[in-house]
PDB file of N, CA and C in Angstrom:
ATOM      1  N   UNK A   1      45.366 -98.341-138.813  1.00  0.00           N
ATOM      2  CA  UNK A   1      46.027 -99.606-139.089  1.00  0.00           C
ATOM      3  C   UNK A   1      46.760-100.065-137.830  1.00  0.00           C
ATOM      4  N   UNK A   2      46.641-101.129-137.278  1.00  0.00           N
ATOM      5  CA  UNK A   2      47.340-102.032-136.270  1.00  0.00           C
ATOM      6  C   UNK A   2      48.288-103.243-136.937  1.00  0.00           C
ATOM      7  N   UNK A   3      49.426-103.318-136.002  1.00  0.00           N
ATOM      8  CA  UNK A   3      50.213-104.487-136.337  1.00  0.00           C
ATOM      9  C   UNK A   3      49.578-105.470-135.379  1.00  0.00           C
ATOM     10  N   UNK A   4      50.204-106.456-136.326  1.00  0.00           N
ATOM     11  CA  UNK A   4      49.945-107.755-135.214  1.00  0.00           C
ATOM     12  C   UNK A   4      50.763-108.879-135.756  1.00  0.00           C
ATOM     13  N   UNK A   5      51.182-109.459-134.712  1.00  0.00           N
ATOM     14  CA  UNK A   5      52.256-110.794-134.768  1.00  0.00           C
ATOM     15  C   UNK A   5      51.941-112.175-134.129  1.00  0.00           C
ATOM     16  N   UNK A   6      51.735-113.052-135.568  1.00  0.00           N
ATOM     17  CA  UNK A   6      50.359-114.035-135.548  1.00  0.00           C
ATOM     18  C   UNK A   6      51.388-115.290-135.462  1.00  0.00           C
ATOM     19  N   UNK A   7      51.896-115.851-134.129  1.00  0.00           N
ATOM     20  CA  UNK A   7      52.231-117.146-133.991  1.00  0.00           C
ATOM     21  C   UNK A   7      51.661-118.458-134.201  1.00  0.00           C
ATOM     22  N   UNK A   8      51.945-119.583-135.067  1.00  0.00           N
ATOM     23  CA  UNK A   8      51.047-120.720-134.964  1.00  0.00           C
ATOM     24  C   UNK A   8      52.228-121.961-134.750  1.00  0.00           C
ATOM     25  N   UNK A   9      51.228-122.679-133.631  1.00  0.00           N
ATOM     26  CA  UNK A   9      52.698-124.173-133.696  1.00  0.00           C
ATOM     27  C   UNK A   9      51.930-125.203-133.438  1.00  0.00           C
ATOM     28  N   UNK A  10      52.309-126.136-133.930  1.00  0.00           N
ATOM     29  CA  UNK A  10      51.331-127.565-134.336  1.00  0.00           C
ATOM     30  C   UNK A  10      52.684-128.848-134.502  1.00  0.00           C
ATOM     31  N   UNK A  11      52.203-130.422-133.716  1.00  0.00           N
ATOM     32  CA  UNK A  11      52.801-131.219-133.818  1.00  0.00           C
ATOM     33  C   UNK A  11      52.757-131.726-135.617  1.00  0.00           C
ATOM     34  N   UNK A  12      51.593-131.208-136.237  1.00  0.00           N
ATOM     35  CA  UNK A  12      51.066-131.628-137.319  1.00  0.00           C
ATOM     36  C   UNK A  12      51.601-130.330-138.558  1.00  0.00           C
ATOM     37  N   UNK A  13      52.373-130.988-139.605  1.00  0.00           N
ATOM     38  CA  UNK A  13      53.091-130.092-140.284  1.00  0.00           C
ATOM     39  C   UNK A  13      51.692-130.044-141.762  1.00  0.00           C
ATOM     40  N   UNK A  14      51.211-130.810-141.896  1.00  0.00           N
ATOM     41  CA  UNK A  14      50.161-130.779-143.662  1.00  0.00           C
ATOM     42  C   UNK A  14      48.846-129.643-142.370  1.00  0.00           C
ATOM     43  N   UNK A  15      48.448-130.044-141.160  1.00  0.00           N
ATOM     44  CA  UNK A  15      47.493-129.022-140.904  1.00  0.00           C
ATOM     45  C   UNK A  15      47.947-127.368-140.455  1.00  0.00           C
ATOM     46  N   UNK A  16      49.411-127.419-140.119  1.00  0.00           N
ATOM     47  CA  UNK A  16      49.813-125.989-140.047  1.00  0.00           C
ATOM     48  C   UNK A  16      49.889-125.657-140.866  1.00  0.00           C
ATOM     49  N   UNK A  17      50.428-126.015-142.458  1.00  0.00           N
ATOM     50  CA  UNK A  17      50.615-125.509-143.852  1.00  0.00           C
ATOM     51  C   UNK A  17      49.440-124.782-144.400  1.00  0.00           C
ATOM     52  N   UNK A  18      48.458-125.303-144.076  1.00  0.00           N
ATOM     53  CA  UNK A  18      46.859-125.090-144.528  1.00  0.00           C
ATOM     54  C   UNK A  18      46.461-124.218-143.610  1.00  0.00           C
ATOM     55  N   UNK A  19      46.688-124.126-142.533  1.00  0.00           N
ATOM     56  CA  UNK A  19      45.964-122.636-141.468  1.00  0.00           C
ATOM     57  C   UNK A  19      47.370-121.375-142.365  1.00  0.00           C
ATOM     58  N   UNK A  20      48.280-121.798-142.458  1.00  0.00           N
ATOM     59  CA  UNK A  20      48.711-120.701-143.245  1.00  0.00           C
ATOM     60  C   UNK A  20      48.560-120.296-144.799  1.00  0.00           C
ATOM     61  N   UNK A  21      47.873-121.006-145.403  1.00  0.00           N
ATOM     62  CA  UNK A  21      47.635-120.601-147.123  1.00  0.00           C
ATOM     63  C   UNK A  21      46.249-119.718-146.308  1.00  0.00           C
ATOM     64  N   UNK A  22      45.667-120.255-145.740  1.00  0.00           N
ATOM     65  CA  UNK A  22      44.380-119.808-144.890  1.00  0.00           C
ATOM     66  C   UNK A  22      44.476-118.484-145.067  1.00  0.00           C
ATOM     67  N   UNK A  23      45.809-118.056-144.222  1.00  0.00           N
ATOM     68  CA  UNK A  23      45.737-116.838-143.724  1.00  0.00           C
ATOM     69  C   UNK A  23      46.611-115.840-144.805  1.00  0.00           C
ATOM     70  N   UNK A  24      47.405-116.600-145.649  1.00  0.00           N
ATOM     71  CA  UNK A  24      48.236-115.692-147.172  1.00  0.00           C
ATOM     72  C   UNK A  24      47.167-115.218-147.748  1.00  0.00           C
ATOM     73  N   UNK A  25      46.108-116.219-148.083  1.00  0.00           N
ATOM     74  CA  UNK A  25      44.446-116.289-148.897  1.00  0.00           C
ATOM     75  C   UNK A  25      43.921-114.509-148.866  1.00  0.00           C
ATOM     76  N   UNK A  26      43.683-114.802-147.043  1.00  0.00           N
ATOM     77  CA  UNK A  26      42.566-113.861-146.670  1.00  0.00           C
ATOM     78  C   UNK A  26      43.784-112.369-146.868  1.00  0.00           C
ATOM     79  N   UNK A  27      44.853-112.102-146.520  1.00  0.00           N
ATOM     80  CA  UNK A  27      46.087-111.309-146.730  1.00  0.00           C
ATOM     81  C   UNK A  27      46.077-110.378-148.159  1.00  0.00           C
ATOM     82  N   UNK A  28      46.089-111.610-149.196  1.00  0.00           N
ATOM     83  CA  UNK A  28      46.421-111.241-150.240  1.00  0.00           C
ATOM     84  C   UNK A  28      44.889-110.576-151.275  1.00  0.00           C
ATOM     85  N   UNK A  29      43.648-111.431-150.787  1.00  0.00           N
ATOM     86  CA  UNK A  29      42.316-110.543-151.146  1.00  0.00           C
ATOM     87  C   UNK A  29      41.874-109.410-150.003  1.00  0.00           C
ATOM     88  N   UNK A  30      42.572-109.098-149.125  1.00  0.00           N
ATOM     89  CA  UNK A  30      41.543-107.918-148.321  1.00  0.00           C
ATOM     90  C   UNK A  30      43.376-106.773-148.817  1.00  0.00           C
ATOM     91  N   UNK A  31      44.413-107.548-149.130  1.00  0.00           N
ATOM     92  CA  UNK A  31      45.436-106.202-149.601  1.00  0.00           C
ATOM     93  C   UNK A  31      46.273-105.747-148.685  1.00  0.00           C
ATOM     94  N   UNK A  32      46.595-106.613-147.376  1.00  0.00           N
ATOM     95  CA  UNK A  32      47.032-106.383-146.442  1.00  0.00           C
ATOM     96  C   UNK A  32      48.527-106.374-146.455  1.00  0.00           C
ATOM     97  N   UNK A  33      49.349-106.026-146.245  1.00  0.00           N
ATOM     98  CA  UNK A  33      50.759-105.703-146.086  1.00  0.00           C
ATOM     99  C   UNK A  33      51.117-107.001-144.879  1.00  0.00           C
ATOM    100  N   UNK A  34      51.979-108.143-145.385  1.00  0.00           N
ATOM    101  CA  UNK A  34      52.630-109.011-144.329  1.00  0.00           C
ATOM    102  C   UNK A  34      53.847-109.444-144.900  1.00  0.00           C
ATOM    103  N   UNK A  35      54.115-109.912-143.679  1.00  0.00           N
ATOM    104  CA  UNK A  35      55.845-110.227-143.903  1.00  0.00           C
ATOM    105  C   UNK A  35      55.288-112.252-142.713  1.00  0.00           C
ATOM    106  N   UNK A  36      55.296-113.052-143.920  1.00  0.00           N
ATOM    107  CA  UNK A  36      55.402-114.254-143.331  1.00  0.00           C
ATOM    108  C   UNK A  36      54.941-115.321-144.511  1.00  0.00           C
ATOM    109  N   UNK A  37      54.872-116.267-144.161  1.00  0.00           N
ATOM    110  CA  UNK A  37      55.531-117.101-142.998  1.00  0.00           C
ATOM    111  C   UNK A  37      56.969-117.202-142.460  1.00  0.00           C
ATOM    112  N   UNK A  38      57.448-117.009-141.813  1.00  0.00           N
ATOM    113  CA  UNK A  38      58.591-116.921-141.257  1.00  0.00           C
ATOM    114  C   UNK A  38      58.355-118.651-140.662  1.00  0.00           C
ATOM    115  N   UNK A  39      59.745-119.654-140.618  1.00  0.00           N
ATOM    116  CA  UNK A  39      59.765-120.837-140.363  1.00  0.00           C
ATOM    117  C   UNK A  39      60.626-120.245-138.991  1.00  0.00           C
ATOM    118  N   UNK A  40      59.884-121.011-138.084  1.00  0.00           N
ATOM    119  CA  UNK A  40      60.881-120.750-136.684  1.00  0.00           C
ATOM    120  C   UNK A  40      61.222-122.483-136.690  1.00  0.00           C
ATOM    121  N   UNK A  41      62.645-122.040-135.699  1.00  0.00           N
ATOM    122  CA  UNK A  41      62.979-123.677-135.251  1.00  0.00           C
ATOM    123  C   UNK A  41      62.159-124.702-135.143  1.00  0.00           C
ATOM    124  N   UNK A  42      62.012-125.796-135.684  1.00  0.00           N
ATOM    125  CA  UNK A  42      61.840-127.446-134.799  1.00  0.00           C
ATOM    126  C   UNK A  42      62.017-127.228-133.868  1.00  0.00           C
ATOM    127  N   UNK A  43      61.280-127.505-132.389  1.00  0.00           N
ATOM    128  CA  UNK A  43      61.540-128.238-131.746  1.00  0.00           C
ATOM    129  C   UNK A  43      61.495-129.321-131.681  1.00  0.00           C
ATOM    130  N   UNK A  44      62.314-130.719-130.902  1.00  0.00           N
ATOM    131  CA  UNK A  44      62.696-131.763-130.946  1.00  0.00           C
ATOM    132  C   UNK A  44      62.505-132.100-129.903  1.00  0.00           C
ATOM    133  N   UNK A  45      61.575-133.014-129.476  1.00  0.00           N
ATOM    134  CA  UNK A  45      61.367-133.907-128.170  1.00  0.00           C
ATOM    135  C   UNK A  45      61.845-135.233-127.887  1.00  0.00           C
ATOM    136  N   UNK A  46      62.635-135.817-127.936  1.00  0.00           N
ATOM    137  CA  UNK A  46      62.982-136.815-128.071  1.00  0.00           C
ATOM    138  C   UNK A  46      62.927-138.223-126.096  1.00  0.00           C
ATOM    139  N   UNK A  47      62.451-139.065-126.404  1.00  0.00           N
ATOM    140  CA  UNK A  47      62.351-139.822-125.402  1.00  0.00           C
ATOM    141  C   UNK A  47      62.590-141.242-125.401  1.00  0.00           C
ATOM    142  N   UNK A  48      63.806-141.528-124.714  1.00  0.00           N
ATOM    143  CA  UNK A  48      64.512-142.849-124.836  1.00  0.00           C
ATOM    144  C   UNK A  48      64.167-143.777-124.182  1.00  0.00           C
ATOM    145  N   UNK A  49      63.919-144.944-124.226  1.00  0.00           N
ATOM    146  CA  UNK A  49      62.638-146.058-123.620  1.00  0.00           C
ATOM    147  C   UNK A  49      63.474-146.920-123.280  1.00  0.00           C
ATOM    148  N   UNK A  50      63.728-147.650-122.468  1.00  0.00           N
ATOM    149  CA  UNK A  50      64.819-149.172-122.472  1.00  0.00           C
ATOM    150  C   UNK A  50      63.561-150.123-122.628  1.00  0.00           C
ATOM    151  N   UNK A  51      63.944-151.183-123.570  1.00  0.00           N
ATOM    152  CA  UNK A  51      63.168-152.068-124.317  1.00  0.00           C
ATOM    153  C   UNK A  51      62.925-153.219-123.384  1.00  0.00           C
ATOM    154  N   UNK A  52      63.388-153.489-122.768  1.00  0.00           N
ATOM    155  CA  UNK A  52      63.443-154.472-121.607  1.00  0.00           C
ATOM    156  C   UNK A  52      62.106-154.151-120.605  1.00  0.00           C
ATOM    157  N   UNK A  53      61.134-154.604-120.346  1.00  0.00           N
ATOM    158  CA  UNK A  53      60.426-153.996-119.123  1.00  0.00           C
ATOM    159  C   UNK A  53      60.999-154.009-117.597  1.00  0.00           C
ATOM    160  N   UNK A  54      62.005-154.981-117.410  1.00  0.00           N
ATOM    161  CA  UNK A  54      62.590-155.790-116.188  1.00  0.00           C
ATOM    162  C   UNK A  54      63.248-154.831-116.039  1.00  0.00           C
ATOM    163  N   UNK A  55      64.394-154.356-116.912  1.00  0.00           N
ATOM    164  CA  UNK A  55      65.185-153.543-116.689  1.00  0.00           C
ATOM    165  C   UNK A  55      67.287-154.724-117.109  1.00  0.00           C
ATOM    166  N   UNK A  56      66.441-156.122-116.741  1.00  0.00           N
ATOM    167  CA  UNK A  56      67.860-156.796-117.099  1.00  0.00           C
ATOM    168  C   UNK A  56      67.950-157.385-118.404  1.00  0.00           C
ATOM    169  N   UNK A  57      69.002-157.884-118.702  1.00  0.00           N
ATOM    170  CA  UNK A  57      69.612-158.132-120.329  1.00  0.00           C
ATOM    171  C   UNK A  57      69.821-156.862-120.539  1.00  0.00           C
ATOM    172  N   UNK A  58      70.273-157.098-122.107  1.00  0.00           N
ATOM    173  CA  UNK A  58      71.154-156.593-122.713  1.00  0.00           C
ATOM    174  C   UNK A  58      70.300-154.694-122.710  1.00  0.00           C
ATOM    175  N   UNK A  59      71.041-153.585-122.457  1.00  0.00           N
ATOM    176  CA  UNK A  59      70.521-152.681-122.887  1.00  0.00           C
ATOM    177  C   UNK A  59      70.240-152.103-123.677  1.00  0.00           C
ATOM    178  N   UNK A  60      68.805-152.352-124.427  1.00  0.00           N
ATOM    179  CA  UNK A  60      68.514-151.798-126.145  1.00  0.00           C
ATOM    180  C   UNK A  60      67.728-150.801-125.616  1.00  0.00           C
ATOM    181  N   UNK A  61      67.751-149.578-126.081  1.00  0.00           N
ATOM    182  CA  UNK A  61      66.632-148.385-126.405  1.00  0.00           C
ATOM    183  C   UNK A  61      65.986-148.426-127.538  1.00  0.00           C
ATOM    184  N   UNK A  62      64.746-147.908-127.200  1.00  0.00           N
ATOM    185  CA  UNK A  62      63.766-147.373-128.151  1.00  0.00           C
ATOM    186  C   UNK A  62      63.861-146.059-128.032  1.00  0.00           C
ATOM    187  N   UNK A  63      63.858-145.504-129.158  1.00  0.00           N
ATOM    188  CA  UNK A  63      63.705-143.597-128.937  1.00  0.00           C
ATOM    189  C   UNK A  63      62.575-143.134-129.892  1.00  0.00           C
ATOM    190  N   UNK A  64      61.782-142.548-129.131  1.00  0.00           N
ATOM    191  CA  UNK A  64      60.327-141.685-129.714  1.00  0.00           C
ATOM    192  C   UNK A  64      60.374-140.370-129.624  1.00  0.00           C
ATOM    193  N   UNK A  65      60.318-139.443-130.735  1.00  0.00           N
ATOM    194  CA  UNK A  65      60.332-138.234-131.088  1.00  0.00           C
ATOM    195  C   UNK A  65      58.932-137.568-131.682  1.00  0.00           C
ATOM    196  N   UNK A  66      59.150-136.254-130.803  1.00  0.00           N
ATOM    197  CA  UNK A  66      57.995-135.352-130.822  1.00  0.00           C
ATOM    198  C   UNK A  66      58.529-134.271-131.587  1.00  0.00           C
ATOM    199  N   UNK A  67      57.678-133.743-132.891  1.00  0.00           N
ATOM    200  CA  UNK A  67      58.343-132.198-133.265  1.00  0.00           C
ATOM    201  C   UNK A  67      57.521-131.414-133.411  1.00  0.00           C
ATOM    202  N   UNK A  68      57.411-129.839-132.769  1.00  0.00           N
ATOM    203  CA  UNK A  68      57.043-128.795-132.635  1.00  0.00           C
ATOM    204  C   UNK A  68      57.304-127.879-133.257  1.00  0.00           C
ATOM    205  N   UNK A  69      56.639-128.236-134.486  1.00  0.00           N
ATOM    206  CA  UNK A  69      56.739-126.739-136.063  1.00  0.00           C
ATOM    207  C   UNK A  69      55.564-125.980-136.057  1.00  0.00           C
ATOM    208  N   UNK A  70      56.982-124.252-136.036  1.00  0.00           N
ATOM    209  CA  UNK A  70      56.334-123.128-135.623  1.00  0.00           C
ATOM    210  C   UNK A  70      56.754-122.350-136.684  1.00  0.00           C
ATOM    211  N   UNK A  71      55.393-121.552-136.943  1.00  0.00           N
ATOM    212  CA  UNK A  71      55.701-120.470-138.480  1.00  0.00           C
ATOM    213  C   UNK A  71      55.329-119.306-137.842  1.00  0.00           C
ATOM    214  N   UNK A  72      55.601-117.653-138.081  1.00  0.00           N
ATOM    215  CA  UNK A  72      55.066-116.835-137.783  1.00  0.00           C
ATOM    216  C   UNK A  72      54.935-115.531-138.878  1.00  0.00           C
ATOM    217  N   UNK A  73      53.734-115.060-138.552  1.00  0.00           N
ATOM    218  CA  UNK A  73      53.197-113.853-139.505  1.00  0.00           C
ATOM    219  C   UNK A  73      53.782-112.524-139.023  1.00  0.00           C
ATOM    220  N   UNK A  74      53.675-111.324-139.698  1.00  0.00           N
ATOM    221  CA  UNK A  74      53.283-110.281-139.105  1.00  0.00           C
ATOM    222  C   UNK A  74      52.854-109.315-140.250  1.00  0.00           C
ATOM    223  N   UNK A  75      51.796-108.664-139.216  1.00  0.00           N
ATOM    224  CA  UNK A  75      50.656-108.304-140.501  1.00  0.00           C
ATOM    225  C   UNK A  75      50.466-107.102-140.104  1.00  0.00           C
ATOM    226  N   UNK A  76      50.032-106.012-140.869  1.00  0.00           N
ATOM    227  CA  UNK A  76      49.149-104.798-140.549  1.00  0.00           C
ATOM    228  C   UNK A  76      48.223-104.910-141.547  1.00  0.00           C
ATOM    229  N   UNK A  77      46.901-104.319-140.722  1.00  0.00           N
ATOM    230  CA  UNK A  77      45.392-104.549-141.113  1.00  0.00           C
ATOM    231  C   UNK A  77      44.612-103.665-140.656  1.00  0.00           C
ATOM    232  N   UNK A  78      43.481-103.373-141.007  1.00  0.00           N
ATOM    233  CA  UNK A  78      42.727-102.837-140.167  1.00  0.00           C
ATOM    234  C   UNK A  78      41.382-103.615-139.542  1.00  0.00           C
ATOM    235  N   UNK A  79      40.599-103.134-138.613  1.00  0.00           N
ATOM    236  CA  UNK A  79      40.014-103.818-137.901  1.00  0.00           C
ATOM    237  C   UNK A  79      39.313-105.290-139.046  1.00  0.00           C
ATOM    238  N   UNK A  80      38.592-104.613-139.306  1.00  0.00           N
ATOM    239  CA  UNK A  80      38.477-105.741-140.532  1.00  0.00           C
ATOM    240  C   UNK A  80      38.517-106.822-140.810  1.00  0.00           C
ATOM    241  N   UNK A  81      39.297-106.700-141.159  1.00  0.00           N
ATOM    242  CA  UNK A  81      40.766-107.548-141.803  1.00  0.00           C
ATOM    243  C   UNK A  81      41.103-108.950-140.905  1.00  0.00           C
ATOM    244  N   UNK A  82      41.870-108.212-139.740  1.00  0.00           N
ATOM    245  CA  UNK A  82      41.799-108.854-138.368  1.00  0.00           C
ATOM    246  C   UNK A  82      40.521-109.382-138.101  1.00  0.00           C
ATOM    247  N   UNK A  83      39.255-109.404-138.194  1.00  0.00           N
ATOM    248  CA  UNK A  83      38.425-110.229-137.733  1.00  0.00           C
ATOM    249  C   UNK A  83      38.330-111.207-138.909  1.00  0.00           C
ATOM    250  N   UNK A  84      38.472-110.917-140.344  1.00  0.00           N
ATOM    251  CA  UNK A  84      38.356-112.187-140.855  1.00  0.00           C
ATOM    252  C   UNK A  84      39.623-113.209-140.570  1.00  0.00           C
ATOM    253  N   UNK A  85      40.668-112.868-140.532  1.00  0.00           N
ATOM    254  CA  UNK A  85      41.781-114.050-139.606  1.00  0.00           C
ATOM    255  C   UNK A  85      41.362-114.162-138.978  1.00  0.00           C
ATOM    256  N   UNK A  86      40.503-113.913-137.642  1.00  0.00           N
ATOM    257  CA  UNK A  86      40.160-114.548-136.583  1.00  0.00           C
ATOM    258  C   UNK A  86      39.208-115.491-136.629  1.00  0.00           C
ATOM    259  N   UNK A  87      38.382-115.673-137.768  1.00  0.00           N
ATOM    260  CA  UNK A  87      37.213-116.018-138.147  1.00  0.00           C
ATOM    261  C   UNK A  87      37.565-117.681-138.932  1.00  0.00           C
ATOM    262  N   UNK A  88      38.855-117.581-139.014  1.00  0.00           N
ATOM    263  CA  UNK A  88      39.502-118.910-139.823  1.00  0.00           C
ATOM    264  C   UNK A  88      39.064-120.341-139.056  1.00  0.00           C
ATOM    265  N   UNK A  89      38.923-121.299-139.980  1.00  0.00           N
ATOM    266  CA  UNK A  89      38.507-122.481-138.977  1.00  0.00           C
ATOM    267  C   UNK A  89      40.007-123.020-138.866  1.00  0.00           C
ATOM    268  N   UNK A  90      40.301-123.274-137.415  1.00  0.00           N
ATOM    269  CA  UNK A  90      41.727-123.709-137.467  1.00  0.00           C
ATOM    270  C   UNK A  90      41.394-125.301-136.745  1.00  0.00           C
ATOM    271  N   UNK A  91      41.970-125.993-136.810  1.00  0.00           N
ATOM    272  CA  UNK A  91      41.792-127.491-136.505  1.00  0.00           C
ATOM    273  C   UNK A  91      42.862-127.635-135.123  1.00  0.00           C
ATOM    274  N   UNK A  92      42.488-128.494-134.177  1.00  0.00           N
ATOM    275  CA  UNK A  92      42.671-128.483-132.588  1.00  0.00           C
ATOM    276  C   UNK A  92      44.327-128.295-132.673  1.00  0.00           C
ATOM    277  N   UNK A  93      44.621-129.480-133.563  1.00  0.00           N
ATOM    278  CA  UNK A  93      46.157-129.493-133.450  1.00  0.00           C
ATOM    279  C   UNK A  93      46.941-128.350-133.364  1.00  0.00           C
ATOM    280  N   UNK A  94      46.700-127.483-133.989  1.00  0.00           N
ATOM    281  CA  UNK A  94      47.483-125.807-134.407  1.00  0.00           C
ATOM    282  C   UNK A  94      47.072-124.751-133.171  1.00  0.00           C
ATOM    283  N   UNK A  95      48.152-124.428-132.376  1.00  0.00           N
ATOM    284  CA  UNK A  95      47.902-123.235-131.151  1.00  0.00           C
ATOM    285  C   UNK A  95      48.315-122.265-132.086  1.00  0.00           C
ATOM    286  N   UNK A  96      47.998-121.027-131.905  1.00  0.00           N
ATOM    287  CA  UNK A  96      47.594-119.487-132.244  1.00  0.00           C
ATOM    288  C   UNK A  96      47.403-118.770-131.209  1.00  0.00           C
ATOM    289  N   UNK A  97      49.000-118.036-131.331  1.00  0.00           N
ATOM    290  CA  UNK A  97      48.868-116.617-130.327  1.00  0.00           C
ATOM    291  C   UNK A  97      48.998-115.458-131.528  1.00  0.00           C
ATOM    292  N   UNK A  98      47.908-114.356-130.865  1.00  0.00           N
ATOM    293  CA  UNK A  98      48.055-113.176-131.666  1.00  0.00           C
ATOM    294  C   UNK A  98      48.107-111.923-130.784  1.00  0.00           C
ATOM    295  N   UNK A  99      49.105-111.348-131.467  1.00  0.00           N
ATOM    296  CA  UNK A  99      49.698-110.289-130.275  1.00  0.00           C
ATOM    297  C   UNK A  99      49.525-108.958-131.345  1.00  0.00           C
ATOM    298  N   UNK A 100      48.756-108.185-130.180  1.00  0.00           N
ATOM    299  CA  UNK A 100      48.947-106.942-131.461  1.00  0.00           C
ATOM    300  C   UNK A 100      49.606-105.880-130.757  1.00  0.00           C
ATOM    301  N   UNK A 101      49.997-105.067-131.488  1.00  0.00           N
ATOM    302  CA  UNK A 101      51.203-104.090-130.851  1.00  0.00           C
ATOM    303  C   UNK A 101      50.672-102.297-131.462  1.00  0.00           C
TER     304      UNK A 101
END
């Protein structure tokens, strides 16, 4: 049996939700022992625009925000196991690091 600690982070919160039932799914029929989803921080990108193109009149901002929601697994499996998570169709938006220890 190997551990492994399965990071996923996506600007897109309905397609990260779904790479993780994905991976509870495959967890809970192969019998695998995990501890997740774990919700890590938001990140918050935020970027303030002055509405003016000139730069003169009155100073109004526009502010546009980016957020970076990150969940993480950690699983023990055996080889197996681990290849059917790897085998998941995950959609572009969602990065996936898997670290095994």
């Amino acid at each position: 049996m190997q551990r492994a600690r399965i990071r996923l982070s996506s600007t897109q919160l309905p397609s990260l939700k779904a790479v993780c039932e994905q991976i509870e799914s495959v967890c809970q029929n192969q019998g695998i022992r995990k501890l997740g989803p774990i919700p890590l921080p938001t990140k918050r990108l935020r970027v303030p625009v002055m509405k003016a193109p000139s730069g003169q009149g009155t100073s109004t901002w526009a502010k546009f925000e980016m957020r970076i929601h990150k969940r993480l697994f950690e699983i023990t499996a055996n080889e197996r196991s681990m290849h059917l998570i790897m085998k998941i169709q995950i959609p572009e938006s969602v990065l996936v690091e898997i670290e095994l220890m």
